[in-house]
Protein backbone atom coordinates (compact mmCIF):
# COMPACT_ATOMS: atom_id res chain seq x y z
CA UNK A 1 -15.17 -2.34 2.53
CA UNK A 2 -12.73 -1.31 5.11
CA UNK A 3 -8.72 -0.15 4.22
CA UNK A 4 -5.73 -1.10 5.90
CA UNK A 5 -2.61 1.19 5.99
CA UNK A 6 0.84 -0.84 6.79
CA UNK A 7 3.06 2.47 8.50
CA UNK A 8 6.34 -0.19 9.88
CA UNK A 9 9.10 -0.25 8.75
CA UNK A 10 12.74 1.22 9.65
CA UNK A 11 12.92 3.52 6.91
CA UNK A 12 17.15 3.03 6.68
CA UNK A 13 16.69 4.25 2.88
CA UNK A 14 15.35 7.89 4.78
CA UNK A 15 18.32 8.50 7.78
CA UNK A 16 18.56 10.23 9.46
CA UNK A 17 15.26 11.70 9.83
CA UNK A 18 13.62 8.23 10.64
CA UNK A 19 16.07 7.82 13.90
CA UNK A 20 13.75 10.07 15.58
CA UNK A 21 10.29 9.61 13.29
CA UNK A 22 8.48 7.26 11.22
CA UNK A 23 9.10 7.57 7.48
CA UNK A 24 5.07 7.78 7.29
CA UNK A 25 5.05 10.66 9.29
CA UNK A 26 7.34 12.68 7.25
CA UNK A 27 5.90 15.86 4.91
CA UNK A 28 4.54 15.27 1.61
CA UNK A 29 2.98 18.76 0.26
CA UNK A 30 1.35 20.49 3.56
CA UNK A 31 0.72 16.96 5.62
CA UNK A 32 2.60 13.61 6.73
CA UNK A 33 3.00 11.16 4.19
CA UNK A 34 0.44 8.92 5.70
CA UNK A 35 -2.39 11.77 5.35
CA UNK A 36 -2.51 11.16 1.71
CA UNK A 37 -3.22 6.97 1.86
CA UNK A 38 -6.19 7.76 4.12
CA UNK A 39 -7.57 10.76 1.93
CA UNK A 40 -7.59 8.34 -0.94
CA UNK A 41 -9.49 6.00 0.86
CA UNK A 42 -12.13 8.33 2.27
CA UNK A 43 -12.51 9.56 -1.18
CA UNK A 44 -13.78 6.11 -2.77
CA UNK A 45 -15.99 6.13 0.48
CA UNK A 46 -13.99 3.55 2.88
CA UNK A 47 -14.38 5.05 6.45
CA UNK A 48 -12.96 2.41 8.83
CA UNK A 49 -9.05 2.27 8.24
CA UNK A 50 -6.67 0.41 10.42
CA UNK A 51 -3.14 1.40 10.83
CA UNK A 52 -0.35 -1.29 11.43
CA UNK A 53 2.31 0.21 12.85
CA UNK A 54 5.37 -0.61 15.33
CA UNK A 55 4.98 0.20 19.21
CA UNK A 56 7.95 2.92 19.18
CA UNK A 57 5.91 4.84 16.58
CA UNK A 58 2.26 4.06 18.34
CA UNK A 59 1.96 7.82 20.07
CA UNK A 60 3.12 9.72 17.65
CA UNK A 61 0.16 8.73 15.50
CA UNK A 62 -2.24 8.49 17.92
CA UNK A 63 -1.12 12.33 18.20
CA UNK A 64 -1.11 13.60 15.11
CA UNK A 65 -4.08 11.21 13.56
CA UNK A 66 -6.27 10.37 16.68
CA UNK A 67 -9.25 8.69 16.02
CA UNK A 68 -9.23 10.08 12.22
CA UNK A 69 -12.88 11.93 13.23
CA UNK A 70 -10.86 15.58 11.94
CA UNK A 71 -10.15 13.79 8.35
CA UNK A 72 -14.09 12.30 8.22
CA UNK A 73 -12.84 8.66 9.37
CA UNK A 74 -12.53 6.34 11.84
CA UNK A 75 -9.06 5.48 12.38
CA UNK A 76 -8.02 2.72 15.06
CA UNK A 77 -4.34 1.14 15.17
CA UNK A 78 -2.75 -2.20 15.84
CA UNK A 79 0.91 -3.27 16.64
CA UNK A 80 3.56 -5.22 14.02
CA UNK A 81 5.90 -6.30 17.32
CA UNK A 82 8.98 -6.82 14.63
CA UNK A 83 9.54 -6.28 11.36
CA UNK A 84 8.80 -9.46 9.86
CA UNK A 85 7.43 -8.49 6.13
CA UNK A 86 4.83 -6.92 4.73
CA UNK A 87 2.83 -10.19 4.75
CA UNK A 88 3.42 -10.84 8.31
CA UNK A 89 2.25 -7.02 9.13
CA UNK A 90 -1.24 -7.92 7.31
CA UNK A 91 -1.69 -10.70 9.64
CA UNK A 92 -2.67 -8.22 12.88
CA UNK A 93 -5.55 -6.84 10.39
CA UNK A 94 -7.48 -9.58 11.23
CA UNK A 95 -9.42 -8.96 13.73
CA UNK A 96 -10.13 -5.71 12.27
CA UNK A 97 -11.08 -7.15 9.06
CA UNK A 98 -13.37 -10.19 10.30
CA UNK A 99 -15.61 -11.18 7.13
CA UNK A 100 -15.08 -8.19 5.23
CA UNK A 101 -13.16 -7.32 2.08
CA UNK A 102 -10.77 -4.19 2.30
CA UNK A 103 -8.16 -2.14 0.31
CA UNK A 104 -4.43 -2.67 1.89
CA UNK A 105 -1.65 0.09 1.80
CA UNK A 106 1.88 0.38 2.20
CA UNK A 107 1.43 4.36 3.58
CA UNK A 108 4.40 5.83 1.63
CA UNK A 109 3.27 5.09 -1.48
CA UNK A 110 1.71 8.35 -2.91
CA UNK A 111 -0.25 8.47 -6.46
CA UNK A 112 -2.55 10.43 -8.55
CA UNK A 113 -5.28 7.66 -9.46
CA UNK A 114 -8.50 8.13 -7.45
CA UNK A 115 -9.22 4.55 -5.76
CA UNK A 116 -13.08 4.84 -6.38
CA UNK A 117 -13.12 3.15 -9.78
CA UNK A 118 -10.43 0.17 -8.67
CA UNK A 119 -12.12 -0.32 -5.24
CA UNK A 120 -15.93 -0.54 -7.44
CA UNK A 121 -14.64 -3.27 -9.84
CA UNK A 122 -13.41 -5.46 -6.99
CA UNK A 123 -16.62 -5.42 -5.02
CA UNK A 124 -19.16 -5.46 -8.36
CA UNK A 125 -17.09 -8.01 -9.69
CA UNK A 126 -16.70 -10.41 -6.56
CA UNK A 127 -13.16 -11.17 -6.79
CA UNK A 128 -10.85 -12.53 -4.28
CA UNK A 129 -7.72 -9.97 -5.01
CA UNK A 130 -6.38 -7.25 -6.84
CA UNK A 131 -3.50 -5.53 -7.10
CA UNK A 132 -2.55 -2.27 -9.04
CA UNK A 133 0.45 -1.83 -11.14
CA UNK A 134 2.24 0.72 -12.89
CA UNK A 135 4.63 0.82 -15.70
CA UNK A 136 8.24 1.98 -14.98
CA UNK A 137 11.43 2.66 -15.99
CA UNK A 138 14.06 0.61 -13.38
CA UNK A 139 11.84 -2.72 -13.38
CA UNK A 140 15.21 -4.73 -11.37
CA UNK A 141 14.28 -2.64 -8.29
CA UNK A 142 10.55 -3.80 -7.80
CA UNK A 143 8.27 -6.89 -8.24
CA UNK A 144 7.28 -7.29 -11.55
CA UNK A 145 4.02 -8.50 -12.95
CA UNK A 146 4.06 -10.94 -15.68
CA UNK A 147 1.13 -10.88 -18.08
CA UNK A 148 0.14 -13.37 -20.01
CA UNK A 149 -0.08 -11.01 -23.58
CA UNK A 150 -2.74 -13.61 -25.15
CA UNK A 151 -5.17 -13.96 -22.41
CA UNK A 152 -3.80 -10.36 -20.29
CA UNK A 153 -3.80 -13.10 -17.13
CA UNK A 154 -1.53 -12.42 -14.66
CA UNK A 155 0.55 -15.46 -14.85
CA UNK A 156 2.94 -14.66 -11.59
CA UNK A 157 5.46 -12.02 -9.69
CA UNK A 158 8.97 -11.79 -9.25
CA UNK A 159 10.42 -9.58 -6.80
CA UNK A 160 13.69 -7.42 -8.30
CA UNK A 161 14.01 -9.96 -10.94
CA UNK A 162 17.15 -9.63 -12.76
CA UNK A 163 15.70 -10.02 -16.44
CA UNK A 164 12.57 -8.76 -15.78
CA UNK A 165 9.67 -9.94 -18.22
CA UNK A 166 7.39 -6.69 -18.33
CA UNK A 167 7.88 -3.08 -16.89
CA UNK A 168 4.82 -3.23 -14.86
CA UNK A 169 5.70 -2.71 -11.45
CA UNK A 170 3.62 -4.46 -8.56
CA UNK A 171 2.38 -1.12 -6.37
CA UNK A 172 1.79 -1.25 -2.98
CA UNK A 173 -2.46 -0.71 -3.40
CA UNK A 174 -3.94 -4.42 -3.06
CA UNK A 175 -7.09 -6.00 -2.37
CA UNK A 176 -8.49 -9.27 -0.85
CA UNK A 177 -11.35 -10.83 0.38
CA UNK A 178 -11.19 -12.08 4.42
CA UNK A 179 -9.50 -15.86 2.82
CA UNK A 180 -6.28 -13.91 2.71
CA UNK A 181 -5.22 -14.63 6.63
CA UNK A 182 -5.91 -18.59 5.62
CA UNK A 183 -3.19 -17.71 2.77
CA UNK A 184 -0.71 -15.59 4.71
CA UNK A 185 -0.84 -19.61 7.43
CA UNK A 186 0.40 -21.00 3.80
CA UNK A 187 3.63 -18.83 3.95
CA UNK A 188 7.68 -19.47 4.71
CA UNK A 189 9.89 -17.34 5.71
CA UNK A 190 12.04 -15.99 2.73
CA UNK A 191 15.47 -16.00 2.90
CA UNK A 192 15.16 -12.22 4.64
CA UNK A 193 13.24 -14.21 7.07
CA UNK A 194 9.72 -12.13 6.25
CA UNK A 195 6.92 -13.21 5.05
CA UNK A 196 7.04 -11.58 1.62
CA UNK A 197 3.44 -9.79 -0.37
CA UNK A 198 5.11 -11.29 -3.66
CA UNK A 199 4.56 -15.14 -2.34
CA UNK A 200 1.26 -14.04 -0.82
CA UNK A 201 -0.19 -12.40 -3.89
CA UNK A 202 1.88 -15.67 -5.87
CA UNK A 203 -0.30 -17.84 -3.79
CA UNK A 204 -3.62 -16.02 -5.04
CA UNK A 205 -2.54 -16.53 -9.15
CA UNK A 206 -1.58 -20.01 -8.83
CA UNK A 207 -5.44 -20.58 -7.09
CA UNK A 208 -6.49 -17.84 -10.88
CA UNK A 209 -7.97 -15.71 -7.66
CA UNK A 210 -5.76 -12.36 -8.87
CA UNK A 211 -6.76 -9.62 -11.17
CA UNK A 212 -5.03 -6.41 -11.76
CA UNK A 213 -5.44 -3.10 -13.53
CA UNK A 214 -3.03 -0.54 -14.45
CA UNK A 215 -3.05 2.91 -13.01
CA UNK A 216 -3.73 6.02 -15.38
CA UNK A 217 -1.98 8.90 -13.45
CA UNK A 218 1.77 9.09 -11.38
CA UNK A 219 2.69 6.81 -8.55
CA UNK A 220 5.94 6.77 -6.50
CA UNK A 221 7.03 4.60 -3.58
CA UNK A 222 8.28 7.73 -1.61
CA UNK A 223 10.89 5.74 0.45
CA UNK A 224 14.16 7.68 -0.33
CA UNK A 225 15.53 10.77 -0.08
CA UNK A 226 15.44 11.25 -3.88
CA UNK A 227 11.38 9.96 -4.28
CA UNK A 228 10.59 11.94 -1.21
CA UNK A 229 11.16 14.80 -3.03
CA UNK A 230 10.14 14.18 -6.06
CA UNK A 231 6.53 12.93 -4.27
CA UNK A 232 6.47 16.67 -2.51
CA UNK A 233 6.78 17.64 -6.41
CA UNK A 234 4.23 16.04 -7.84
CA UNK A 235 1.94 16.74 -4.69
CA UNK A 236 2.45 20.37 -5.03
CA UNK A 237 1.81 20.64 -8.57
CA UNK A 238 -1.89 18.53 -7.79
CA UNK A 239 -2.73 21.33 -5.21
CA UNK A 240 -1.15 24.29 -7.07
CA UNK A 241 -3.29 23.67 -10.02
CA UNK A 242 -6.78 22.75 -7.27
CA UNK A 243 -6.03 26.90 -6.56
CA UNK A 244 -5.65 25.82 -2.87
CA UNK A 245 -2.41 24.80 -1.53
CA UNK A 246 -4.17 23.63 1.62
CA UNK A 247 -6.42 21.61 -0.37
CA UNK A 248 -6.86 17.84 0.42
C-alpha cells in the first residue's frame, strides 16, 4: 500500500499568505499542514508517499520535507503543470503507483481518525475504492454521499448539491486499486474545465466498485482562514492532552 498526498492548488480562499506559500505549507499546531497527512499515513504503516504538487511550490518542499527519511518515510514528488482538478492531479501518481493499491489525500484536510483500521478493511476486503465521509452541518458546500438507507449502498455523489439528500460529507481520504488511471481516461472536463473526484468516484458506484465508512473523531478541510484556525484548535487540544506539545 503506498499514499498519495495532492498539495496544488491556489489556495485564493487563504490570501494573502498563499501569494508567497503553498496553503499545505502553512502551520497547523507546531508543523505545516502537510506534516499531519503524512504522519497519518506512517501511522497505519504506509511508507512510500508521493506528493503532487505544482512546480512554483516544488523547492519549498523538497526543503522543508526532503526525502521524508526525518519523519520515518520515503517521500518523492511529482509535478500537476496546471490546475486542472483533483482528478487530473491523481493522474501523475501513476507511475508511482504501478500495480499497487494506495490511500489518496487532499493535504489540508486534517482529522482525528487513525487511518489503520480504514486502510486494513480495504486491503482484507479486496475492494476497488473507498472513500471516507463525515457528517456535517453546511452539506450545500461539499459533495454529498447518498446512501441507500435499505441496503447502506452508496447509490451516488453530488458535489454542493442544492437540496442535499444526506449530511454526510465526501472527505478528501480515498482509496483505489491501480484500475483508477483506466477510470480517470473515462473523464470530461466539467464545466470548471477539471476533471472533478465526484465523477471519478461516480464512475466507481455506477461499476458497485465503492464502499465507504464514516469517520468516528473530527475532520476539517482546513482551506480558509476561519477552518485554519479552528484546525490549529483542535490540533492543539490532541497534543495538549498527549502531555507533549511537540508530540507527533
Amino acid at each position: 500500500m503506498k499514499g498519495v498526498i495532492l498539495a496544488g492548488g491556489t489556495g485564493t480562499r487563504l490570501m494573502p499568505f498563499t501569494k508567497i506559500i503553498n496553503k499545505q505549507l502553512l502551520p497547523v499546531g507546531p508543523y505545516p499542514m502537510i506534516y499531519w497527512a503524512i504522519i497519518k499515513m506512517k501511522k497505519s504503516g504506509i511508507q512510500e508517499i508521493l506528493i503532487i504538487t505544482h512546480n512554483d511550490h516544488l523547492n519549498d518542499f523538497k526543503t522543508i520535507l526532503a526525502d521524508g527519511n526525518h519523519l520515518g518515510v520515503r517521500i518523492t514528488y511529482e509535478i500537476q503543470p496546471y490546475a486542472g482538478g483533483i482528478a487530473h492531479g491523481l493522474m501523475y501518481a501513476q507511475d508511482f503507483i504501478k500495480k499497487d493499491k494506495f490511500i489518496f489525500m487532499l493535504g489540508d484536510n486534517i482529522f482525528e481518525d487513525s487511518l489503520l483500521p480504514y486502510v486494513k478493511n480495504f486491503i482484507n476486503k479486496n475492494e476497488k475504492a473507498k472513500i471516507l465521509l463525515t457528517k456535517v452541518n453546511d452539506p450545500k458546500r461539499y459533495g454529498i454521499a447518498n446512501i441507500n438507507k435499505d441496503t447502506q449502498q452508496i447509490i451516488s455523489i453530488a458535489e454542493k448539491p442544492k437540496d442535499p439528500l444526506s449530511n454526510l460529507c465526501v472527505t478528501g481520504i480515498y482509496m483505489y486499486d491501480s484500475n483508477v488511471f483506466h477510470n480517470i481516461d473515462l473523464l470530461e472536463k466539467s464545466c470548471r474545465e477539471e476533471l472533478e473526484i465526484t465523477d471519478l468516484n461516480n464512475i466507481y458506484i455506477s461499476k458497485n466498485q465503492m464502499s465507504y465508512e464514516i469517520l468516528k473523531g473530527w475532520w476539517i478541510d482546513a482551506g480558509t482562514h476561519s477552518s485554519l484556525f479552528r484546525a490549529n484548535q483542535l490540533v492543539q487540544t490532541v497534543l495538549n492532552k498527549s502531555g507533549d506539545s511537540n508530540n507527533e
